[in-house]
Protein backbone atom coordinates (compact mmCIF):
# COMPACT_ATOMS: atom_id res chain seq x y z
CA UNK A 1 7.31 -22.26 7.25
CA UNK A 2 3.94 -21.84 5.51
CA UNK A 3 4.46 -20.42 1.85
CA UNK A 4 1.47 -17.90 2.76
CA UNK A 5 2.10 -14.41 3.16
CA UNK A 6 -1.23 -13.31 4.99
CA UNK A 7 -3.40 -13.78 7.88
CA UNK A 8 -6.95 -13.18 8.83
CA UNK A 9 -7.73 -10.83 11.23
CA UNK A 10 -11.01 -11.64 12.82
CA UNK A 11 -13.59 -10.05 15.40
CA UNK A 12 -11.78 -10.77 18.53
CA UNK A 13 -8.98 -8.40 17.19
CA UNK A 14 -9.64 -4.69 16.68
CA UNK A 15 -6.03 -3.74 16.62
CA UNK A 16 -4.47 -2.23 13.49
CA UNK A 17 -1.19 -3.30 11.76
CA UNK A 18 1.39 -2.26 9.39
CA UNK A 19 0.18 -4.46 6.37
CA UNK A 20 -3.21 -4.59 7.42
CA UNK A 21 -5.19 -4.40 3.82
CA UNK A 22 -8.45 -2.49 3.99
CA UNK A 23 -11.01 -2.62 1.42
CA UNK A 24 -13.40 -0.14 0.36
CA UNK A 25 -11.71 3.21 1.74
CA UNK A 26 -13.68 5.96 0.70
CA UNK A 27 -10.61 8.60 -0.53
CA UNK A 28 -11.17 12.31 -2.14
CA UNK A 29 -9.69 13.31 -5.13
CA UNK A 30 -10.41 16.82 -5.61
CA UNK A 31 -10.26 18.80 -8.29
CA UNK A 32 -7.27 21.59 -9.08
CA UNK A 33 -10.50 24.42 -8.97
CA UNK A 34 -10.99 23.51 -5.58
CA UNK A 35 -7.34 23.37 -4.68
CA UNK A 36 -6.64 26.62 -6.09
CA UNK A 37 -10.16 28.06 -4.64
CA UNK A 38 -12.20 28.51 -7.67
CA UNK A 39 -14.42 26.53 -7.42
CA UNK A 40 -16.75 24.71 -4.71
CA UNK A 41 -16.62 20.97 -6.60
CA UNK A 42 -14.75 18.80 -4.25
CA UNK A 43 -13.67 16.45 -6.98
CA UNK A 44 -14.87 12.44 -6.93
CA UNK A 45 -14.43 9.92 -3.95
CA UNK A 46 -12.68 6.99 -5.06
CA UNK A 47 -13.16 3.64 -3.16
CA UNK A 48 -9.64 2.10 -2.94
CA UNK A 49 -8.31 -1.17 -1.43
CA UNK A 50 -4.93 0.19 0.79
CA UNK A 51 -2.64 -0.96 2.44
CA UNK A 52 -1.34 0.43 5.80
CA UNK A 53 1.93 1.64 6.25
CA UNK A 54 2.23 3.65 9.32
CA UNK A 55 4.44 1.99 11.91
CA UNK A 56 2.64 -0.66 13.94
CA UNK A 57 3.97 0.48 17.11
CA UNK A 58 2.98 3.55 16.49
CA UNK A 59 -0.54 2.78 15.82
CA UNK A 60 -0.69 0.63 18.94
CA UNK A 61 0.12 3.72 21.14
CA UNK A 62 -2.18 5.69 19.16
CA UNK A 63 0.78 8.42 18.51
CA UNK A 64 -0.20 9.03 15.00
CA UNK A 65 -3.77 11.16 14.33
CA UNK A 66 -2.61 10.48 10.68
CA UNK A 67 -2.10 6.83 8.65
CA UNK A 68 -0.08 6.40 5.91
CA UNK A 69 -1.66 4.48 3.38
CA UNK A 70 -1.21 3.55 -0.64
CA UNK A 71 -3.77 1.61 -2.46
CA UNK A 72 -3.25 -1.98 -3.46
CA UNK A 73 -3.44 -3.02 -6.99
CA UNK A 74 -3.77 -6.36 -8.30
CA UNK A 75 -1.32 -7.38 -10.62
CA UNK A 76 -3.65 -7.82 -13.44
CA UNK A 77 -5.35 -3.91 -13.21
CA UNK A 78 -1.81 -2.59 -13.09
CA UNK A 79 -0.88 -4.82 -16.62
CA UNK A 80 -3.61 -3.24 -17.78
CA UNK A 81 -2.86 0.22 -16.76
CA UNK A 82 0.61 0.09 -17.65
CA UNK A 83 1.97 -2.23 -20.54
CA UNK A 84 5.69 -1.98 -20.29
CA UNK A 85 4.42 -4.15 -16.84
CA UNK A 86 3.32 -7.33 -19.17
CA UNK A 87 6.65 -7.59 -19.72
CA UNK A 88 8.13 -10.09 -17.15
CA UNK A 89 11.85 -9.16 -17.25
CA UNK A 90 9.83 -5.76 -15.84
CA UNK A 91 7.75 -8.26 -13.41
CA UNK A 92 11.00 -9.74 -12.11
CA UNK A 93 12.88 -5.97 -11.13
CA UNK A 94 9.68 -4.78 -9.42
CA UNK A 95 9.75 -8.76 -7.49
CA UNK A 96 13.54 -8.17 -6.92
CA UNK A 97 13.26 -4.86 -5.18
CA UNK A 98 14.91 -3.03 -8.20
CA UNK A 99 12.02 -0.85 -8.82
CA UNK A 100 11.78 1.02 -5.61
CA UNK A 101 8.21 3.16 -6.52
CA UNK A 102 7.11 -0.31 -6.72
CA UNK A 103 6.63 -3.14 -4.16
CA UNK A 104 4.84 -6.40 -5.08
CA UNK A 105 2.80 -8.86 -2.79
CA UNK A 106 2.22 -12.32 -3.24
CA UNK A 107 -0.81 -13.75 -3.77
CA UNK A 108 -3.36 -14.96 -1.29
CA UNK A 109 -4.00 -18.86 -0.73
CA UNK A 110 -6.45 -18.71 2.14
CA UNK A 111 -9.43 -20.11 1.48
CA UNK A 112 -12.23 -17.78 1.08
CA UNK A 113 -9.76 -14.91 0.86
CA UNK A 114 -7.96 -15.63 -2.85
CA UNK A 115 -6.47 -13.47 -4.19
CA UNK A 116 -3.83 -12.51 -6.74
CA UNK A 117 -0.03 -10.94 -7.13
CA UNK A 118 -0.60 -6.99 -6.22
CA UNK A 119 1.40 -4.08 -6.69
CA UNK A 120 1.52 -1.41 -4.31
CA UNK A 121 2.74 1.95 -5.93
CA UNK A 122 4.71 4.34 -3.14
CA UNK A 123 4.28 6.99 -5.45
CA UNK A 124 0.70 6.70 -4.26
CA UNK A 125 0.77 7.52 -0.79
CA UNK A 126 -1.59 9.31 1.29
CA UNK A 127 -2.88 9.84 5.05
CA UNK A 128 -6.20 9.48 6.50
CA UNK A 129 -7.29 10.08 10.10
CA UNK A 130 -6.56 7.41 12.55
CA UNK A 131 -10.47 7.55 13.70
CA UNK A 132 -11.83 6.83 10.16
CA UNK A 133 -9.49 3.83 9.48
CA UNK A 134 -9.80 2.53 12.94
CA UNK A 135 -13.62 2.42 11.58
CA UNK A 136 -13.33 0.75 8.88
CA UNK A 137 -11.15 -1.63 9.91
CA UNK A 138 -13.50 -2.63 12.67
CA UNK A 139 -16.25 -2.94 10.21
CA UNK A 140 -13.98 -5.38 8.13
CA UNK A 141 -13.66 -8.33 9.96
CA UNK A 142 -11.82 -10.95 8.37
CA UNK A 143 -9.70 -8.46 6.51
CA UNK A 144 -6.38 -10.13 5.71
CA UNK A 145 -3.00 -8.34 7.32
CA UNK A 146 0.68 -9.54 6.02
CA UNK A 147 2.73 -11.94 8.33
CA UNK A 148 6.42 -11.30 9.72
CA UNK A 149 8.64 -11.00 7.61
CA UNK A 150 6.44 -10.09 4.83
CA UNK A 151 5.25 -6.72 6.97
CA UNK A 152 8.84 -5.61 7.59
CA UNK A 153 9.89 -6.52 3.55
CA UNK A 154 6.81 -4.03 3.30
CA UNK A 155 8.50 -1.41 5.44
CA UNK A 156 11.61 -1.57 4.16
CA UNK A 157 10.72 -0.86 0.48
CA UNK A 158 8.61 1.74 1.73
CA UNK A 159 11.61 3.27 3.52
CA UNK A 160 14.30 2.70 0.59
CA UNK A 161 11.81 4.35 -1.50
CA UNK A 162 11.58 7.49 0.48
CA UNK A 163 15.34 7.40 1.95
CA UNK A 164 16.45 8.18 -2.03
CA UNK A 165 19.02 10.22 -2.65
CA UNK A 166 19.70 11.85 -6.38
CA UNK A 167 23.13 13.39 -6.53
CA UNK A 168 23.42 15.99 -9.55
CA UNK A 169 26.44 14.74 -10.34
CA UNK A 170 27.21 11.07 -9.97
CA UNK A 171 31.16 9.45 -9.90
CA UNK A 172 31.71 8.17 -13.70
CA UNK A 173 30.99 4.51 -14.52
CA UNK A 174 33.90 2.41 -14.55
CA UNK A 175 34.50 1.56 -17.96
């Protein structure tokens, strides 16, 4: 089995994925004066790299006008953000699965299409409308979409994330 977790996605396929990455997403961010009403700035439009998580089957059937997305962050921008992450015993929980607002990706060995470790942050989740990403991923052929079983390692973090369950009060550790 190849040791690479991606695939190309090229012009004869216009079909969207779970674990399709798609650069250059145009996302609002807008400010709490808008929220709340007060005022008429929207707030900034970032331009994210995401990742898709919606259910492929569902986007196949079109039975979604909403995707879930999150963005995806290259290892070295989230070291950089967050320095308790330079640490690699921290490295190896978020690899392990023992991190669960976490999920990591390996990095990318196809030529012309490098890329590093990435972090993808549930805590960061958002929807956009089917149309819109449908849009841009036609415009980005050549994007890169995980393989089996890297998709459904995807999915399942994403659902053990949201599946939590805090109790407020916990059985006592076995001492």
């Amino acid at each position: 089995m190849s040791n690479n977790w991606f695939e190309v996605v090229m012009e004869d396929n216009n079909t969207m994925e779970q674990g399709d990455i798609i650069k250059e997403v145009s996302v609002l961010e807008p400010t709490i004066e808008l929220i709340q009403g007060k005022s008429k700035d929207i707030g900034t439009i970032e331009h994210e790299k995401v990742i898709i998580l919606t259910q492929s089957c569902d986007l196949a059937n079109t039975k979604t006008p909403w995707i879930h997305v999150s963005p995806v962050v290259s290892l070295s921008e989230m070291q950089r953000q967050f320095s308790h992450l330079r640490d690699n015993n921290a490295l190896e929980s978020i690899r392990r699965g023992n991190q669960p607002k976490f999920h990591m990706i390996n990095e990318c060995i196809l030529e012309n299409y490098e890329s590093e470790k990435a972090i993808i942050d549930f805590r960061n989740v958002f929807t956009l409308p089917y149309s819109f990403m449908k849009q841009k991923a036609e415009e980005q052929q050549g994007r890169l979409r995980l393989q089996s079983p890297y998709k459904e390692h995807l999915s399942q973090a994403y659902a053990r994330f949201f599946m939590r369950v805090g109790l407020p009060n916990d059985i006592p550790k076995f001492e």
